[in-house]
N, C-alpha and C. Protein backbone atom coordinates (compact mmCIF):
# COMPACT_ATOMS: atom_id res chain seq x y z
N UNK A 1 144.06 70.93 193.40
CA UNK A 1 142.69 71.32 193.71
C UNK A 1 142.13 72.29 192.66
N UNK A 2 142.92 73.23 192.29
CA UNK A 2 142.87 74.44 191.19
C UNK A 2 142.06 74.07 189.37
N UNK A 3 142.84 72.48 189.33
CA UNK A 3 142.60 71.90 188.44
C UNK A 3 142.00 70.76 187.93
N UNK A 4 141.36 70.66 189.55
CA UNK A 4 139.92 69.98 189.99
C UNK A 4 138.91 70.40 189.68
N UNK A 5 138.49 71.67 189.87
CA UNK A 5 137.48 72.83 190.37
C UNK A 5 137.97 73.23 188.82
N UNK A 6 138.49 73.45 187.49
CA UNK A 6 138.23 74.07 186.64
C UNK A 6 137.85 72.51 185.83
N UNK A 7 138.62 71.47 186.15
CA UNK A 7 137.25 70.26 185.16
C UNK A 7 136.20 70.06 185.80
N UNK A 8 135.87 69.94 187.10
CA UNK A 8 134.38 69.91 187.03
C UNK A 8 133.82 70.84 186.39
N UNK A 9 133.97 72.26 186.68
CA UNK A 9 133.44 73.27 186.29
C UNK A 9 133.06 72.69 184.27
N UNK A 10 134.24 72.46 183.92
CA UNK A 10 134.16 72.03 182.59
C UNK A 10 132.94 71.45 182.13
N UNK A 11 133.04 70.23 183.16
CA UNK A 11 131.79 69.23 182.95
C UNK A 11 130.44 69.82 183.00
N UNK A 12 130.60 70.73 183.99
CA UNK A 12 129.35 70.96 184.14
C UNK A 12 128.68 71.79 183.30
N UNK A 13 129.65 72.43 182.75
CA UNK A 13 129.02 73.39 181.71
C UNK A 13 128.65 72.68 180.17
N UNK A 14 129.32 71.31 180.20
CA UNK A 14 129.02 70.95 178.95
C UNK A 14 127.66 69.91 178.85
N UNK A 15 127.65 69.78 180.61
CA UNK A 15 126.58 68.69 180.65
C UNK A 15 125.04 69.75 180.48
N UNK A 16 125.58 71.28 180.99
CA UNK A 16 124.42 72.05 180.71
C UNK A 16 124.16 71.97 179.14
N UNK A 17 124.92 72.29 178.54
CA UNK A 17 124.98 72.15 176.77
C UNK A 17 124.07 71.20 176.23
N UNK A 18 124.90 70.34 176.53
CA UNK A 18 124.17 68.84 175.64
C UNK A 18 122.80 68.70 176.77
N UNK A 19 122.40 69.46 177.67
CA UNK A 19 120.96 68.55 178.30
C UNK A 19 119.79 69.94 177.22
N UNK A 20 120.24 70.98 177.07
CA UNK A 20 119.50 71.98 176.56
C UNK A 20 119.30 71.58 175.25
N UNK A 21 117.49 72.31 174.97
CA UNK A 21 116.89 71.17 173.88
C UNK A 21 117.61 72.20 172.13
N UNK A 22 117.64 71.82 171.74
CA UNK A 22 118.66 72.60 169.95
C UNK A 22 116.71 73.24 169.91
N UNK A 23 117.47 74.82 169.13
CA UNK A 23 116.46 75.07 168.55
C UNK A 23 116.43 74.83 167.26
N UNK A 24 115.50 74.60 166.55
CA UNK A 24 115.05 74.21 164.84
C UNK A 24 116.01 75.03 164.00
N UNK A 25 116.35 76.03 164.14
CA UNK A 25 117.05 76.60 162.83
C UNK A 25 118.60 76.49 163.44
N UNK A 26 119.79 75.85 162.43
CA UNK A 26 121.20 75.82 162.56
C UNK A 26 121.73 76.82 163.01
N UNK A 27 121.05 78.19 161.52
CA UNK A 27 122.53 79.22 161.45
C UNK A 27 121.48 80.07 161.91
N UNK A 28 122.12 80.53 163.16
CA UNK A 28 122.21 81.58 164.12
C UNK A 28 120.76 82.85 163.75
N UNK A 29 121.54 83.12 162.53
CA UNK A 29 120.39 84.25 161.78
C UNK A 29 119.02 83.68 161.55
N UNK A 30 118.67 82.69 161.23
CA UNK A 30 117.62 81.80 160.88
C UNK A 30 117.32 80.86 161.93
N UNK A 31 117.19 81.35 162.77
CA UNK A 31 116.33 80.31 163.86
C UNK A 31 114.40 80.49 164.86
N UNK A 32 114.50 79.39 164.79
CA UNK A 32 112.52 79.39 165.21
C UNK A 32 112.91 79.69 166.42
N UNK A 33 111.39 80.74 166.90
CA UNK A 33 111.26 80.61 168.15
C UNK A 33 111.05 80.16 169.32
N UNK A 34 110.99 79.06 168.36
CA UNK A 34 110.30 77.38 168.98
C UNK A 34 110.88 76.56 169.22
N UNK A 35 111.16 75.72 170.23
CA UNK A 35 112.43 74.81 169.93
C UNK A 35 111.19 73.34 169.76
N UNK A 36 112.10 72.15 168.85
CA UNK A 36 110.95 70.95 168.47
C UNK A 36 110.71 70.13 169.56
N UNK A 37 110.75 70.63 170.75
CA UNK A 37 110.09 69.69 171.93
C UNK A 37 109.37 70.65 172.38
N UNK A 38 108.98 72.52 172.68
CA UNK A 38 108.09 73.05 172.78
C UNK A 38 106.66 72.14 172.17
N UNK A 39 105.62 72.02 173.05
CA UNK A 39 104.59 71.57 173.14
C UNK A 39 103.09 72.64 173.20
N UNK A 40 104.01 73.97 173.12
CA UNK A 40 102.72 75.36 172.79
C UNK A 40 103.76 76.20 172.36
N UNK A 41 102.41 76.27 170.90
CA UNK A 41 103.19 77.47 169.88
C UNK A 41 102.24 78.27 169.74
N UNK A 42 102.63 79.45 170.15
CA UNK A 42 101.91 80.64 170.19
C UNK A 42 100.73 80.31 171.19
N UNK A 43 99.07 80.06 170.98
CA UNK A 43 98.29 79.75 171.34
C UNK A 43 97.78 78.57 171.73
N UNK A 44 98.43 77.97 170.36
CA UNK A 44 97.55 76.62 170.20
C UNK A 44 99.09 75.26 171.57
N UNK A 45 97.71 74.65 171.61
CA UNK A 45 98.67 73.44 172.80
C UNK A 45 98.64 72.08 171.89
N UNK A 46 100.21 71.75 171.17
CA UNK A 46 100.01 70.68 170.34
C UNK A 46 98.97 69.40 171.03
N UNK A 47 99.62 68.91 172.25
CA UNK A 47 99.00 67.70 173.14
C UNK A 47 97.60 67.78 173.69
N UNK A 48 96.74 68.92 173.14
CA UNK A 48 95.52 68.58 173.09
C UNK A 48 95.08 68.47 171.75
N UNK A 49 95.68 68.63 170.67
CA UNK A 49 95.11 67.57 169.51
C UNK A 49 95.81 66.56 169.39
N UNK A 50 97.22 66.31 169.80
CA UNK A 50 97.41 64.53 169.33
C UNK A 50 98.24 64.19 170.41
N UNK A 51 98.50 62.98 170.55
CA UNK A 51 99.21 62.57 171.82
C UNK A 51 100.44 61.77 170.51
N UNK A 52 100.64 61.87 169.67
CA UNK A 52 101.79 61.18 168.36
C UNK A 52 102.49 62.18 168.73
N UNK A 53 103.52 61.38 168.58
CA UNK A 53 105.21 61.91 168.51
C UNK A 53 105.67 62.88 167.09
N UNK A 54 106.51 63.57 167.36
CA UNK A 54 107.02 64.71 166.39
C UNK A 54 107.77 63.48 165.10
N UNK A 55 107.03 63.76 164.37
CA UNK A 55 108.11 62.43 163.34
C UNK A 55 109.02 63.26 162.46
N UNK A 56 108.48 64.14 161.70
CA UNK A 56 109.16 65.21 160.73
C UNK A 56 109.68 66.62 161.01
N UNK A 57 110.47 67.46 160.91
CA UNK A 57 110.51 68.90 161.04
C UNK A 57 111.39 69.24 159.58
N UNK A 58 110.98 70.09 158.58
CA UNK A 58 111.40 70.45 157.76
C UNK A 58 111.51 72.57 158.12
N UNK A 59 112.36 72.93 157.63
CA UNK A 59 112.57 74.70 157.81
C UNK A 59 112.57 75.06 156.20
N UNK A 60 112.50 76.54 155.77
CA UNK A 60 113.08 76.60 154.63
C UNK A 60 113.01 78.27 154.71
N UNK A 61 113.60 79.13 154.44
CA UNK A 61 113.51 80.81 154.29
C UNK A 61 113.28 80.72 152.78
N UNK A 62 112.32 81.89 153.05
CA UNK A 62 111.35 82.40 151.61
C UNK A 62 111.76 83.69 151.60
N UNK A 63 111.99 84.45 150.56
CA UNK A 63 112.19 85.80 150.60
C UNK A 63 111.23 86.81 149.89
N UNK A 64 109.80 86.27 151.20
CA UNK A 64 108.40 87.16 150.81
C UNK A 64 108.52 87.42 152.02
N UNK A 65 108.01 88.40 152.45
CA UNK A 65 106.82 88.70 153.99
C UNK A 65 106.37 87.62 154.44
N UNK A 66 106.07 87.39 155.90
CA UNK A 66 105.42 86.19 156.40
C UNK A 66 104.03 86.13 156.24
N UNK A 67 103.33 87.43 155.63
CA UNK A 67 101.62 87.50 155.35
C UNK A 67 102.07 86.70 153.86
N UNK A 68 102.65 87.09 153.02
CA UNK A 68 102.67 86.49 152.31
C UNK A 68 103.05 85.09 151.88
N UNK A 69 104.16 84.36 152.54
CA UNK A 69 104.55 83.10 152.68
C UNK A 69 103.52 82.27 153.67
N UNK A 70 102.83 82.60 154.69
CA UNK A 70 101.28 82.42 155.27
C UNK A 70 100.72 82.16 154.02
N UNK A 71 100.21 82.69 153.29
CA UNK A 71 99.17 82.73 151.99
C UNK A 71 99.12 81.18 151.54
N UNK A 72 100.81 81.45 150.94
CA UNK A 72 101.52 80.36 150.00
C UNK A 72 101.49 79.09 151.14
N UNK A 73 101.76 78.66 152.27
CA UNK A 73 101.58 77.55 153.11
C UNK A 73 99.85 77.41 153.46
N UNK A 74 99.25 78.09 153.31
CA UNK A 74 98.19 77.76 153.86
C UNK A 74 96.77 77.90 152.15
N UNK A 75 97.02 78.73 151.74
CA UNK A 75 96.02 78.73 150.76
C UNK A 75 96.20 78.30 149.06
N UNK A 76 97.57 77.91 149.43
CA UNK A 76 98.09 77.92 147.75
C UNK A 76 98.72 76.69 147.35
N UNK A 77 97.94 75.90 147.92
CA UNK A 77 98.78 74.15 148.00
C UNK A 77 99.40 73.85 146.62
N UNK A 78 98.33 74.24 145.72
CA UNK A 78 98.30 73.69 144.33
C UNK A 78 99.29 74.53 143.28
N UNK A 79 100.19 75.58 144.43
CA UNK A 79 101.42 76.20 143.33
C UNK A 79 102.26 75.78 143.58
N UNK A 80 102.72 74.96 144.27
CA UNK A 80 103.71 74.04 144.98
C UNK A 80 103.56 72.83 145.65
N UNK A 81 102.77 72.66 145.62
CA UNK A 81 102.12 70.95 146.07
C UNK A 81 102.15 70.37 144.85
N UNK A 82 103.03 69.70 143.91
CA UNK A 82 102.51 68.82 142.77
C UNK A 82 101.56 67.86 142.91
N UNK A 83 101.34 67.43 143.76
CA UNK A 83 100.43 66.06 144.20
C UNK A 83 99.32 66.52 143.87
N UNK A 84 98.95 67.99 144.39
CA UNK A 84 97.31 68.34 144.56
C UNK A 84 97.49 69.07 143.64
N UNK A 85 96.52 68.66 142.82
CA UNK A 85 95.92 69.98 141.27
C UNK A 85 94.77 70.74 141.98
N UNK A 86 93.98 70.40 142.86
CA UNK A 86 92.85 71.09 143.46
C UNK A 86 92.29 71.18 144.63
N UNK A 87 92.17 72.07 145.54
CA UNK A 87 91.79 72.30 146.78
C UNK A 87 90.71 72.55 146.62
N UNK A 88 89.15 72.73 147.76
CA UNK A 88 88.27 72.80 148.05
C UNK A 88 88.36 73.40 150.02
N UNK A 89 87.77 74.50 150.02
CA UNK A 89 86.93 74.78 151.12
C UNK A 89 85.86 74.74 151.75
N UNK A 90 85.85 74.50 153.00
CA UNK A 90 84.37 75.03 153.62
C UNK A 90 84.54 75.12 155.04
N UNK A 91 83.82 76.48 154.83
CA UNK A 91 84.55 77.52 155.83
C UNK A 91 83.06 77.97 156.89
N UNK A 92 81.80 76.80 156.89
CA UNK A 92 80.56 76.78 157.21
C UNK A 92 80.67 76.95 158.56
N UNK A 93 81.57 75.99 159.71
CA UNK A 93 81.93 75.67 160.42
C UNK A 93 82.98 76.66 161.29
N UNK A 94 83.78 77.51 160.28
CA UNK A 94 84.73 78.32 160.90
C UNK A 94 84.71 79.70 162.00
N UNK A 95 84.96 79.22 162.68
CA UNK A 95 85.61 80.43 164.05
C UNK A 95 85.84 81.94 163.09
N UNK A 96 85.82 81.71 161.74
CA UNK A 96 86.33 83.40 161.58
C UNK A 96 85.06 83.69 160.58
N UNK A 97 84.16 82.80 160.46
CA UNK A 97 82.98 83.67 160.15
C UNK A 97 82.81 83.57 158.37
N UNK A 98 83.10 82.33 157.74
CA UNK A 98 82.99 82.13 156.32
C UNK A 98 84.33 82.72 155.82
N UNK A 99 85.01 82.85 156.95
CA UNK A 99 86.95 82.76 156.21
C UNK A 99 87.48 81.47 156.84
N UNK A 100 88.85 81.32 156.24
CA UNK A 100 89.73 80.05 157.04
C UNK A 100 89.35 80.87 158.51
N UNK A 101 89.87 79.38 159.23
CA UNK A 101 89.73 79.70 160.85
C UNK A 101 89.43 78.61 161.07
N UNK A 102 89.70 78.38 162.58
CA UNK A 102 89.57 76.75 163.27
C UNK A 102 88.29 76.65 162.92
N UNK A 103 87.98 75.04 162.61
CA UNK A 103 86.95 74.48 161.69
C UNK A 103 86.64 74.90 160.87
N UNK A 104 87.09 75.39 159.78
CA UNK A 104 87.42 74.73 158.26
C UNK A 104 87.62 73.94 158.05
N UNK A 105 87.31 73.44 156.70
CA UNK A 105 87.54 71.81 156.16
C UNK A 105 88.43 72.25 154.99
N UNK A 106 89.22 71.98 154.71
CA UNK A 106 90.36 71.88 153.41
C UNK A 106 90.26 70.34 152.80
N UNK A 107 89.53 70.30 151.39
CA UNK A 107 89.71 68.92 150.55
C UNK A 107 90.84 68.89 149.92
N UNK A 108 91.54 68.27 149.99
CA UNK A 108 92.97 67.91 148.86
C UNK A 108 92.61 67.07 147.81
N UNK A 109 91.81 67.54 146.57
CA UNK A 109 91.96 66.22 145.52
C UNK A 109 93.34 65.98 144.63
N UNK A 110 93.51 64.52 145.09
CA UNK A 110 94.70 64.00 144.29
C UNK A 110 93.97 63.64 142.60
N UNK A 111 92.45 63.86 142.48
CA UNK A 111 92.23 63.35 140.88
C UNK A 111 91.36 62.45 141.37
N UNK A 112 91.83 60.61 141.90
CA UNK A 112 91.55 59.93 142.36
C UNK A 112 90.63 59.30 143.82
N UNK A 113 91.55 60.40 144.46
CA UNK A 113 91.44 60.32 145.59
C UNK A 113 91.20 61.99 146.38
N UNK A 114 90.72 62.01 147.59
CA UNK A 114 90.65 62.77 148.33
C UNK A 114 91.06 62.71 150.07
N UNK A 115 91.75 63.79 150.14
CA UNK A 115 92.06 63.77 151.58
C UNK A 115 91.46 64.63 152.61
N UNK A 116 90.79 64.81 153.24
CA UNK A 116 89.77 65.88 153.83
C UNK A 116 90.92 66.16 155.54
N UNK A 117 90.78 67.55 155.64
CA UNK A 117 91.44 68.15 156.84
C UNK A 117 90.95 69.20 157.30
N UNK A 118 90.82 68.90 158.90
CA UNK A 118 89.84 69.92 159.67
C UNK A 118 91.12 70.79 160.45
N UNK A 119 90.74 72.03 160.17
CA UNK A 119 91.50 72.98 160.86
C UNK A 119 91.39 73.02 161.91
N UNK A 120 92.86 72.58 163.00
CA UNK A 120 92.45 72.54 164.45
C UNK A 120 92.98 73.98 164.67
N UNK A 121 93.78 74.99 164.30
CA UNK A 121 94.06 76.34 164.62
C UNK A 121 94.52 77.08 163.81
N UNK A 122 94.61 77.86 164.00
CA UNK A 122 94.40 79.12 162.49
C UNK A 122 94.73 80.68 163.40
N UNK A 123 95.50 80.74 162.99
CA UNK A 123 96.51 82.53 163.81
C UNK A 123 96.81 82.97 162.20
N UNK A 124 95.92 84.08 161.59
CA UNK A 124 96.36 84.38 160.62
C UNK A 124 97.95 84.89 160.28
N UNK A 125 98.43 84.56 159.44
CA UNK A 125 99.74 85.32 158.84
C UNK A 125 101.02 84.72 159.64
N UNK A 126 100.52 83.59 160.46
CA UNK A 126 101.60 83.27 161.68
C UNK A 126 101.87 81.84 161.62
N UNK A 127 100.34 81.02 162.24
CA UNK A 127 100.67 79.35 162.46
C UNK A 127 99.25 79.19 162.13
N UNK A 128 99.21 77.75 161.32
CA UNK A 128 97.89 77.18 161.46
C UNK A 128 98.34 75.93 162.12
N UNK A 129 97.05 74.71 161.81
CA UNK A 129 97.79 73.25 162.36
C UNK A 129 96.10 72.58 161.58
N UNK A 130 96.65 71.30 160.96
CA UNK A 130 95.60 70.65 160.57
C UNK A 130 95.88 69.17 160.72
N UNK A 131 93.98 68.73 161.00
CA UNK A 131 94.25 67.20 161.29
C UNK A 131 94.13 66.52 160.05
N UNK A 132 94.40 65.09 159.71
CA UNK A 132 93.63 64.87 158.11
C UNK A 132 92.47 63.35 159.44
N UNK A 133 91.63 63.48 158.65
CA UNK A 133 90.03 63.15 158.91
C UNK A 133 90.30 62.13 158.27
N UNK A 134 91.02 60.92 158.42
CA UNK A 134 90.81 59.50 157.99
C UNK A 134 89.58 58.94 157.20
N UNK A 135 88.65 59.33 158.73
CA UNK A 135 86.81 58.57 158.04
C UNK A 135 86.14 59.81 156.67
N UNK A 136 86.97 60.36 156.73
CA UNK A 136 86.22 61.36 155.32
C UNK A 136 86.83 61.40 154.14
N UNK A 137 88.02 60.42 154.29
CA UNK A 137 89.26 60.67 153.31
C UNK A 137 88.76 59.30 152.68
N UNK A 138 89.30 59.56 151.17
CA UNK A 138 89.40 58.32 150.20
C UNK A 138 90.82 58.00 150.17
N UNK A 139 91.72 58.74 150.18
CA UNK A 139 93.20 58.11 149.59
C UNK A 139 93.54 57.27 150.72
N UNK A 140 94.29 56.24 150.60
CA UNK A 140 94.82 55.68 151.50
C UNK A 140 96.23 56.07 152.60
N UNK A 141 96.05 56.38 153.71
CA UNK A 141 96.75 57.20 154.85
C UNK A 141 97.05 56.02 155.63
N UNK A 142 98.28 55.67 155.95
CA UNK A 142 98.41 54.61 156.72
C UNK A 142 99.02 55.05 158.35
N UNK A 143 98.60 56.25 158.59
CA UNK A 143 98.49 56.97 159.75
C UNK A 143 98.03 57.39 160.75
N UNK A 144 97.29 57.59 161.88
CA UNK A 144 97.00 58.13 162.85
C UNK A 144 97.16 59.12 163.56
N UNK A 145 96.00 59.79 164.35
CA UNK A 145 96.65 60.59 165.38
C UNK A 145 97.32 62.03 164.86
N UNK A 146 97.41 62.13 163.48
CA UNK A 146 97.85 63.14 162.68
C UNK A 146 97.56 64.29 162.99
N UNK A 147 98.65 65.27 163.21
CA UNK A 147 98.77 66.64 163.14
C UNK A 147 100.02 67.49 162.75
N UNK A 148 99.46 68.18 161.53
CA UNK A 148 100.50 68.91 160.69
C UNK A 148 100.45 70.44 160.88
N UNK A 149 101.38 70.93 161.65
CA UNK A 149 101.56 72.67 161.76
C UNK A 149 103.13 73.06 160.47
N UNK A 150 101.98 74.65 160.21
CA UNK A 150 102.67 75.23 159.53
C UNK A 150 102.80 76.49 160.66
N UNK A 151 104.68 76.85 160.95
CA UNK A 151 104.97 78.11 161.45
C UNK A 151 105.56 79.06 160.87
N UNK A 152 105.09 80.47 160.74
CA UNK A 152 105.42 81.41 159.61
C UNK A 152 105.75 82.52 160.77
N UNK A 153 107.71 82.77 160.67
CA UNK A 153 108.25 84.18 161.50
C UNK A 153 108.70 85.00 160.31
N UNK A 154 109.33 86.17 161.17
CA UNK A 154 110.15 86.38 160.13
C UNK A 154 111.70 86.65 160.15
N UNK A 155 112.21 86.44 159.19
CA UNK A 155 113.78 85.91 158.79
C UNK A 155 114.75 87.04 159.75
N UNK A 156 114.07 87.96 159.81
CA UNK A 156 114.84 89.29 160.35
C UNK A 156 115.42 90.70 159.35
N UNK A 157 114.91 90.05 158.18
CA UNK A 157 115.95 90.68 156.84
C UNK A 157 114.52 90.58 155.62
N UNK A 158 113.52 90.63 156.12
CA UNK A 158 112.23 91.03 155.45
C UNK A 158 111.96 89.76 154.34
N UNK A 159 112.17 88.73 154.39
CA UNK A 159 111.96 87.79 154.59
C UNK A 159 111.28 86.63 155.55
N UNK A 160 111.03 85.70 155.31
CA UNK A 160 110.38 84.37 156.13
C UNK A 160 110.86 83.10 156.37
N UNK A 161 110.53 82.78 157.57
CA UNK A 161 111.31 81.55 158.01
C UNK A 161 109.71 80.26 158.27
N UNK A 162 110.04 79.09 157.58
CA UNK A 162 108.76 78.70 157.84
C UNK A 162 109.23 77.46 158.10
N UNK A 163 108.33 76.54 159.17
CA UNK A 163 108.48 75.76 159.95
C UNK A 163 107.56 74.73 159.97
N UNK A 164 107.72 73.92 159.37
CA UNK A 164 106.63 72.56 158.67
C UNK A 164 106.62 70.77 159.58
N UNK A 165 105.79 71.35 160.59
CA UNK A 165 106.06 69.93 161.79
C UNK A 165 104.92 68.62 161.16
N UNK A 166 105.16 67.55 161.12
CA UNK A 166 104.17 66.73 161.42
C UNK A 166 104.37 65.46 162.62
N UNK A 167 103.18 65.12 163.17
CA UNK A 167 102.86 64.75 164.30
C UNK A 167 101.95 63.32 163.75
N UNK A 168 102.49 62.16 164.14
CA UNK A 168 101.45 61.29 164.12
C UNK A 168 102.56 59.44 164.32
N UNK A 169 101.12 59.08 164.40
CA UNK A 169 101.61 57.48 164.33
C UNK A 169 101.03 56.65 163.55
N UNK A 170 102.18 55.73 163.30
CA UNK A 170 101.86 54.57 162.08
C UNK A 170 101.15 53.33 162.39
N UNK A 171 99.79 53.43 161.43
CA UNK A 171 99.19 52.25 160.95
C UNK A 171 99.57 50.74 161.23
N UNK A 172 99.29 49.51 161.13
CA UNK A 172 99.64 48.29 160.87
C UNK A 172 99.29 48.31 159.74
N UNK A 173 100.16 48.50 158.36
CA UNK A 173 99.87 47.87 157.40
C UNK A 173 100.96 47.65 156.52
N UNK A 174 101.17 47.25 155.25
CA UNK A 174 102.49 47.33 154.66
C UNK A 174 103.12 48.54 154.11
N UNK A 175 102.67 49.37 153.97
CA UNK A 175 103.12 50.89 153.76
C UNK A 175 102.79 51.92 154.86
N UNK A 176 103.26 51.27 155.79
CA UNK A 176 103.26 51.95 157.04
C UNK A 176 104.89 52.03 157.40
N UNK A 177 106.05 51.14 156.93
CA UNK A 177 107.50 51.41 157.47
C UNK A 177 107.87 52.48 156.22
N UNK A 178 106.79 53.06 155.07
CA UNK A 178 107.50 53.85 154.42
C UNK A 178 107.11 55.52 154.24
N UNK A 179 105.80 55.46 155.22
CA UNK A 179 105.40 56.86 155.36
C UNK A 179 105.85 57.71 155.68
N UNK A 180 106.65 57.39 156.88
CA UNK A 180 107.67 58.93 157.28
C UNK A 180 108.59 59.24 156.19
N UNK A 181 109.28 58.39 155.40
CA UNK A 181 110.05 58.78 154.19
C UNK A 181 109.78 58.79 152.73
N UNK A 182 108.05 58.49 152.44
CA UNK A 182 107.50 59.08 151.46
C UNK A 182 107.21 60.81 151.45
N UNK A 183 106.31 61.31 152.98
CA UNK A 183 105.63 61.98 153.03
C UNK A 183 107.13 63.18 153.25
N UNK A 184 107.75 62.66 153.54
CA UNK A 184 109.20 63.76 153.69
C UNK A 184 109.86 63.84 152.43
N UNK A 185 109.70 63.24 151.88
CA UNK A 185 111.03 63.07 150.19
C UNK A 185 109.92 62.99 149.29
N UNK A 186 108.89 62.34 149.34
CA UNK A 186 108.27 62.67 147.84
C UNK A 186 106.81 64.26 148.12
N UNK A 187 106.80 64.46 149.35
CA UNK A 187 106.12 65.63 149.57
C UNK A 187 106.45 67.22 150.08
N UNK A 188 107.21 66.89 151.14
CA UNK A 188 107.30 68.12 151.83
C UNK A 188 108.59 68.69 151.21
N UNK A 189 109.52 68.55 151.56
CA UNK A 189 111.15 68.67 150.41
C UNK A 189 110.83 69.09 149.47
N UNK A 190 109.95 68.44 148.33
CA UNK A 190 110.09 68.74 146.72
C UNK A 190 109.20 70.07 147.28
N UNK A 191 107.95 69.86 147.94
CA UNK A 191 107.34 71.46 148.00
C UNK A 191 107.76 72.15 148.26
N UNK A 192 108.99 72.58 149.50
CA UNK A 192 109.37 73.07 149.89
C UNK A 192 110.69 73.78 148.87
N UNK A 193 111.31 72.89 148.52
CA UNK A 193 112.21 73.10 147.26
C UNK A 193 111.38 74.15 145.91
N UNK A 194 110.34 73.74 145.66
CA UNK A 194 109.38 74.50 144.47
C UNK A 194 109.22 75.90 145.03
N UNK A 195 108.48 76.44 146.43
CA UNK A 195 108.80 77.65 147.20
C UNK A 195 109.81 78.26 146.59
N UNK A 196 110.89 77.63 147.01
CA UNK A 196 112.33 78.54 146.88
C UNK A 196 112.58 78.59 145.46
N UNK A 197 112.29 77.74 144.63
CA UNK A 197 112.51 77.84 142.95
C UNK A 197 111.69 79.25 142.64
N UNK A 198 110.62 78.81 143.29
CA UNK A 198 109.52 80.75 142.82
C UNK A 198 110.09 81.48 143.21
N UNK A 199 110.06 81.68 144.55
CA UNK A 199 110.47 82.64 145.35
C UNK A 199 111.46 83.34 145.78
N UNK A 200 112.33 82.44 145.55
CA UNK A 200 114.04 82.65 146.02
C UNK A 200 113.67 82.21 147.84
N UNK A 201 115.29 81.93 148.44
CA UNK A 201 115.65 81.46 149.88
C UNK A 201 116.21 80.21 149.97
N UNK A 202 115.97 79.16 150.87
CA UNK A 202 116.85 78.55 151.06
C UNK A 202 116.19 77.22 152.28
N UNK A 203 116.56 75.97 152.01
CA UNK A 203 116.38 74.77 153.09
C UNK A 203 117.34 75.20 154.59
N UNK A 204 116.25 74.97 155.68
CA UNK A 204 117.07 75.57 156.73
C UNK A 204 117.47 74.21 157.03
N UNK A 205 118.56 73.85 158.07
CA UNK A 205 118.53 72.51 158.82
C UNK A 205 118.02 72.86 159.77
N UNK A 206 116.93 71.27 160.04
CA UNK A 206 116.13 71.91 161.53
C UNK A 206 116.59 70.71 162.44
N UNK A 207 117.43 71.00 163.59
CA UNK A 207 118.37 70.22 164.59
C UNK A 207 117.01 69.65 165.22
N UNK A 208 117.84 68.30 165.95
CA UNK A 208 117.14 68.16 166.87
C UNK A 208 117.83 67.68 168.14
């Protein structure tokens, strides 16, 4: 009976384990406060801008301040974004009064092309989240439903931990089975990688 009552017990503790959701950061020291099935971060409620599934989660520690790694994720595409040589604002529309802030428009010119994105939330120095605007965009997006949050804590050690989700669903078209692994390997990674080349830190693994 003794050794009944210590394997269930077993079970049960492991079935608690594996049902509890992983939070985003691996190592212990470096983890979000968020775990990637949380559905409200901080303020903002993801499922009232998109009803798309979590497709991507990338982490990475920066060893700036989170006002400052904020800056670099949100205003500085073009020092680490190779894709984009030039951003454009307009901040006509914005909640903070002719600064970023929900409704802003952020243009991404690729040269060619343009990608236009309306700020659905904006927590300075912390989290934003942006949609990209299909009907305003020239480049070709074979996506939907799109929503991309940037989350900025900090590391614990005066440093930053930043947390790069995107949200959406795929197109019918022929470069639609390769978007989730363009926009992860030829975008977010290499940017994320360029960060840490400036800056110093490190790729977190973000579990799921």
């Amino acid at each position: 009976m003794k050794k009944l009552i210590i394997t269930l017990t077993a079970i049960a503790l492991l079935s608690l384990r594996a049902s509890a959701a992983p939070l985003e950061g691996s190592e212990p020291r470096y983890t979000s406060h968020y775990r990637h099935t949380d559905q409200q971060i901080g303020d903002f409620v993801v499922d009232q801008s998109t009803t798309a599934p979590l497709q991507i989660v990338l982490m990475a520690r920066l060893n700036v301040p989170p006002v400052q790694a904020f800056d670099l994720v949100s205003r500085q595409l073009t020092a680490w974004v190779a894709q984009i040589p030039h951003v454009e604002w307009d901040h006509k529309n914005s909640a903070a009064a002719g600064e970023c802030g929900k409704g802003s428009v952020r243009v991404c010119d690729f040269g060619k092309d343009k990608i236009v994105e309306n700020i659905a939330y904006w927590k300075e120095g912390s989290i934003y989240a942006y949609k990209v605007a299909s009907e305003h965009s020239t480049a070709p997006f074979p996506i939907k439903n799109h929503l991309g949050i940037f989350i900025v804590e900090s590391d614990g050690s005066g440093g930053s931990l930043i947390t790069w989700r995107q949200y959406f669903n795929r197109k019918f078209s022929l470069m639609a089975p390769m978007v989730r692994w363009g926009m992860r390997a030829k975008v977010m990674e290499p940017g994320l990688r360029k960060l840490i080349e400036q800056h110093g830190g490190e790729l977190v693994k973000a579990n799921f």
